[in-house]
Protein backbone atom coordinates (compact mmCIF):
# COMPACT_ATOMS: atom_id res chain seq x y z
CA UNK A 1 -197.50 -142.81 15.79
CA UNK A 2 -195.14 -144.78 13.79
CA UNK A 3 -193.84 -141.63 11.93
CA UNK A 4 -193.62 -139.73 15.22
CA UNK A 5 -191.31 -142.67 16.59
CA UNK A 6 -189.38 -143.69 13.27
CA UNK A 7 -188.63 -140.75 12.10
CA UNK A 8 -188.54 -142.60 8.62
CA UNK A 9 -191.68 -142.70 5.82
CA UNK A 10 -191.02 -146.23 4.34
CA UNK A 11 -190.20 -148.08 7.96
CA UNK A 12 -193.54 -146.10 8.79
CA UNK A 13 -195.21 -146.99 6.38
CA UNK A 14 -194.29 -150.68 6.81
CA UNK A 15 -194.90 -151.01 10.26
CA UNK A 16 -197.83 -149.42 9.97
CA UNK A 17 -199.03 -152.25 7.76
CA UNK A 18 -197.33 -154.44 9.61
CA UNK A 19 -199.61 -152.87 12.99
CA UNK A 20 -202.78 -154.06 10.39
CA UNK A 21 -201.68 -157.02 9.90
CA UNK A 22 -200.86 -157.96 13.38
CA UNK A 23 -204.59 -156.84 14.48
CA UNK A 24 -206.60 -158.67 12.14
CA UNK A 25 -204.02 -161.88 13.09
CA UNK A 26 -204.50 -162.14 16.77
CA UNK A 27 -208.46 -159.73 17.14
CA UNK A 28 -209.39 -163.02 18.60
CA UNK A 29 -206.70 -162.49 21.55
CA UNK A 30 -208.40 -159.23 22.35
CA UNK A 31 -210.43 -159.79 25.76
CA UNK A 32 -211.58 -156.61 26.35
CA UNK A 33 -209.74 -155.93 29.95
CA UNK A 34 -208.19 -152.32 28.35
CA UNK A 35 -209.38 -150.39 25.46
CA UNK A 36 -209.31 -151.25 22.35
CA UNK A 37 -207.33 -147.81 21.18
CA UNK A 38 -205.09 -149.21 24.51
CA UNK A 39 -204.53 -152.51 22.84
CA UNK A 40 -203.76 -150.87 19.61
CA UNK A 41 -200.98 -148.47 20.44
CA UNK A 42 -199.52 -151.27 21.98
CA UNK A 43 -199.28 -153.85 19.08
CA UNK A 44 -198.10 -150.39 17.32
CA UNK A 45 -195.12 -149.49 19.71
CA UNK A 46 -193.98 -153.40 19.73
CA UNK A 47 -194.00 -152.88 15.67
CA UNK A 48 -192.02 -149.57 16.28
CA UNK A 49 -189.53 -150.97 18.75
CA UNK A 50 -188.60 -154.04 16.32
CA UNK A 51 -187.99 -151.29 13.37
CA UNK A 52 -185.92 -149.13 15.86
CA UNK A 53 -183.92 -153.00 16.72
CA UNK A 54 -183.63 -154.06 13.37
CA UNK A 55 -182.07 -150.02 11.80
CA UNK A 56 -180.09 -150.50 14.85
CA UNK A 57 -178.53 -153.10 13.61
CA UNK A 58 -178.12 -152.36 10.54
CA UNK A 59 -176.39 -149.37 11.69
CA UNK A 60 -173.97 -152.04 13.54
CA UNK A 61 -172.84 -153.52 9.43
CA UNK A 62 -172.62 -150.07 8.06
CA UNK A 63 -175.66 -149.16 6.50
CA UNK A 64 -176.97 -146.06 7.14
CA UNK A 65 -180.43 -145.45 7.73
CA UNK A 66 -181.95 -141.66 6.86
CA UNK A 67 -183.90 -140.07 8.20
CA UNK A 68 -186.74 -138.69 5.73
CA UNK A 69 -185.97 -135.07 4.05
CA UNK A 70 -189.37 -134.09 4.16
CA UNK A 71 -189.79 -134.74 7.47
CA UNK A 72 -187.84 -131.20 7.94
CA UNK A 73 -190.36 -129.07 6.19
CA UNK A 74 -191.12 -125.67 7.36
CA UNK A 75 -194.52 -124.23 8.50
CA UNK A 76 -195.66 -121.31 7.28
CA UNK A 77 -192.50 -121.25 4.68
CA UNK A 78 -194.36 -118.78 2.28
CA UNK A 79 -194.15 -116.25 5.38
CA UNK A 80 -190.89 -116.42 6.17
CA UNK A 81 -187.78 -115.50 3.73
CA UNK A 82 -185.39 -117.67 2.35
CA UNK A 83 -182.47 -117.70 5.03
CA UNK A 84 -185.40 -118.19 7.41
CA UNK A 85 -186.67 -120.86 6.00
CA UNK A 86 -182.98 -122.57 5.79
CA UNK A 87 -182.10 -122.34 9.60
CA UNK A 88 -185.58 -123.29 10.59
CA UNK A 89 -185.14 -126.62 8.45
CA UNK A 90 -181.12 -126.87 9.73
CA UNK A 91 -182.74 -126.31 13.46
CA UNK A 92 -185.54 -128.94 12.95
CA UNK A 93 -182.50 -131.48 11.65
CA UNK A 94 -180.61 -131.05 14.43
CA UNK A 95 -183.42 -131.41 16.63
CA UNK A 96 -184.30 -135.05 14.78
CA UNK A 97 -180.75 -136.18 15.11
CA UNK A 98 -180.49 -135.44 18.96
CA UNK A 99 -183.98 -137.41 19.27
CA UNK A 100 -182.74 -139.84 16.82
CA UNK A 101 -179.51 -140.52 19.82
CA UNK A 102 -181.80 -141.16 22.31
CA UNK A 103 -182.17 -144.61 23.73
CA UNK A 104 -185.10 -146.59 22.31
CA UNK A 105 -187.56 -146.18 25.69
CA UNK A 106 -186.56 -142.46 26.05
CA UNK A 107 -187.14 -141.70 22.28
CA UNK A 108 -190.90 -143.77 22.22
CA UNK A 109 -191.76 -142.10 25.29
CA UNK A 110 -190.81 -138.93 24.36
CA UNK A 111 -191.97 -139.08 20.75
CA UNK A 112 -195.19 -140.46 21.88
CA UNK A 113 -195.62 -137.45 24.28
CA UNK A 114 -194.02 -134.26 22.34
CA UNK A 115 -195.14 -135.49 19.00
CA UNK A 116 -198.66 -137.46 19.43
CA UNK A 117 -199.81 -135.28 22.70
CA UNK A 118 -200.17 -139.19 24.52
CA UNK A 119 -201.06 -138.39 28.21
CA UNK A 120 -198.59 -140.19 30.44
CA UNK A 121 -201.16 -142.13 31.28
CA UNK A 122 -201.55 -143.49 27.90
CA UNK A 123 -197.88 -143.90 27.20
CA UNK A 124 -197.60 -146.10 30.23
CA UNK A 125 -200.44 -148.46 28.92
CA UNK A 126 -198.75 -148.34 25.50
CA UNK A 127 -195.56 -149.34 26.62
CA UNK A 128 -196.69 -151.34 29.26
CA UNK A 129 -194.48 -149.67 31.98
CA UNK A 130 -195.83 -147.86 35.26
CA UNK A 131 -196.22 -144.18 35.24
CA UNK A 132 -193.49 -143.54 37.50
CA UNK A 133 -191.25 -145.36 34.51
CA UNK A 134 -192.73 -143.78 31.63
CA UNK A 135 -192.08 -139.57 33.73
CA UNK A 136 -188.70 -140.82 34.24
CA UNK A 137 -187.98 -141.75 30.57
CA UNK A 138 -189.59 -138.36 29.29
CA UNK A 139 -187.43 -136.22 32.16
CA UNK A 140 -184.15 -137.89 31.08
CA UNK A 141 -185.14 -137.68 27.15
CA UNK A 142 -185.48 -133.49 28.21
CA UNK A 143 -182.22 -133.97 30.00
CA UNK A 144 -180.41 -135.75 27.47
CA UNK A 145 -181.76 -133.51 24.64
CA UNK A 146 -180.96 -130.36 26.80
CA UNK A 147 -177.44 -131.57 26.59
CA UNK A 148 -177.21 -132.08 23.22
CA UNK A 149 -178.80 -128.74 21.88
CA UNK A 150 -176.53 -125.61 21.64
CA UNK A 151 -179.53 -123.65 20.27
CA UNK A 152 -181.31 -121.58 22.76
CA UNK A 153 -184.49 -121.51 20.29
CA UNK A 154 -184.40 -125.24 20.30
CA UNK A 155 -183.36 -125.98 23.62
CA UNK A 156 -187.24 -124.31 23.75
CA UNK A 157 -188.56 -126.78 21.15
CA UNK A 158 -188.15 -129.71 24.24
């Protein structure tokens, strides 16, 4: 979930310790009114959102923060040819960076959804908003993304 949402392997990798830590810290705060898996995603999105605050403003004094190269690797690469396998990475980039412009709701909502398969349901309860919050977030993420996207073979990855 954290990858899905940071788009980063050491800030995922942090905050997903970070996630661990913050369980074991407060299990005595869990009373048992949601799930535990409930409970869980949300201590995990919090984590998320305060990575996605604190690269935001780091952005703000300059330093940039990348997004992980391997994160663009290609299924099925030994199947496809070379050029193939270089627009299929430069597609998947592209793709990243519009999700990367995306506010923070619209890309945790959407990430959560496209990327972990969360029901609506779930995402609601993770980010503690109502359903009617969390479809609206995913519909403008589309609508956003849609905008950004030239390629008609990614416009189909939304």
């Amino acid at each position: 979930m954290c990858w899905h949402i940071l788009h980063n392997r050491e800030e995922a990798e942090d905050a997903t310790q970070d996630v661990f830590i913050a369980i074991y810290q407060s299990k005595h705060l869990f009373k048992g009114e949601s799930q535990l898996s409930t409970w869980i995603h949300r201590i995990t999105m919090n984590k998320c959102l305060e990575y996605m605050r604190r690269a935001k403003r780091k952005k703000r004094f300059g330093i940039k923060v990348p997004i992980d190269e391997s994160f663009f690797a290609v299924e099925n690469e030994s199947q496809l040819n070379p050029e193939q396998v270089l627009m299929e990475r430069e597609r998947s980039k592209a793709f990243f960076t519009a999700v990367q412009q995306l506010s923070e709701n619209q890309r945790a909502a959407y990430s959560l959804h496209h990327f972990d398969e969360f029901s609506y349901k779930e995402i609601s309860e993770s980010m503690n908003l109502s359903l009617s919050a969390v479809e609206s977030l995913i519909f403008r993420a589309k609508q956003q993304l849609l905008k950004q996207l030239k390629d008609p073979i990614l416009k189909n990855w939304i």
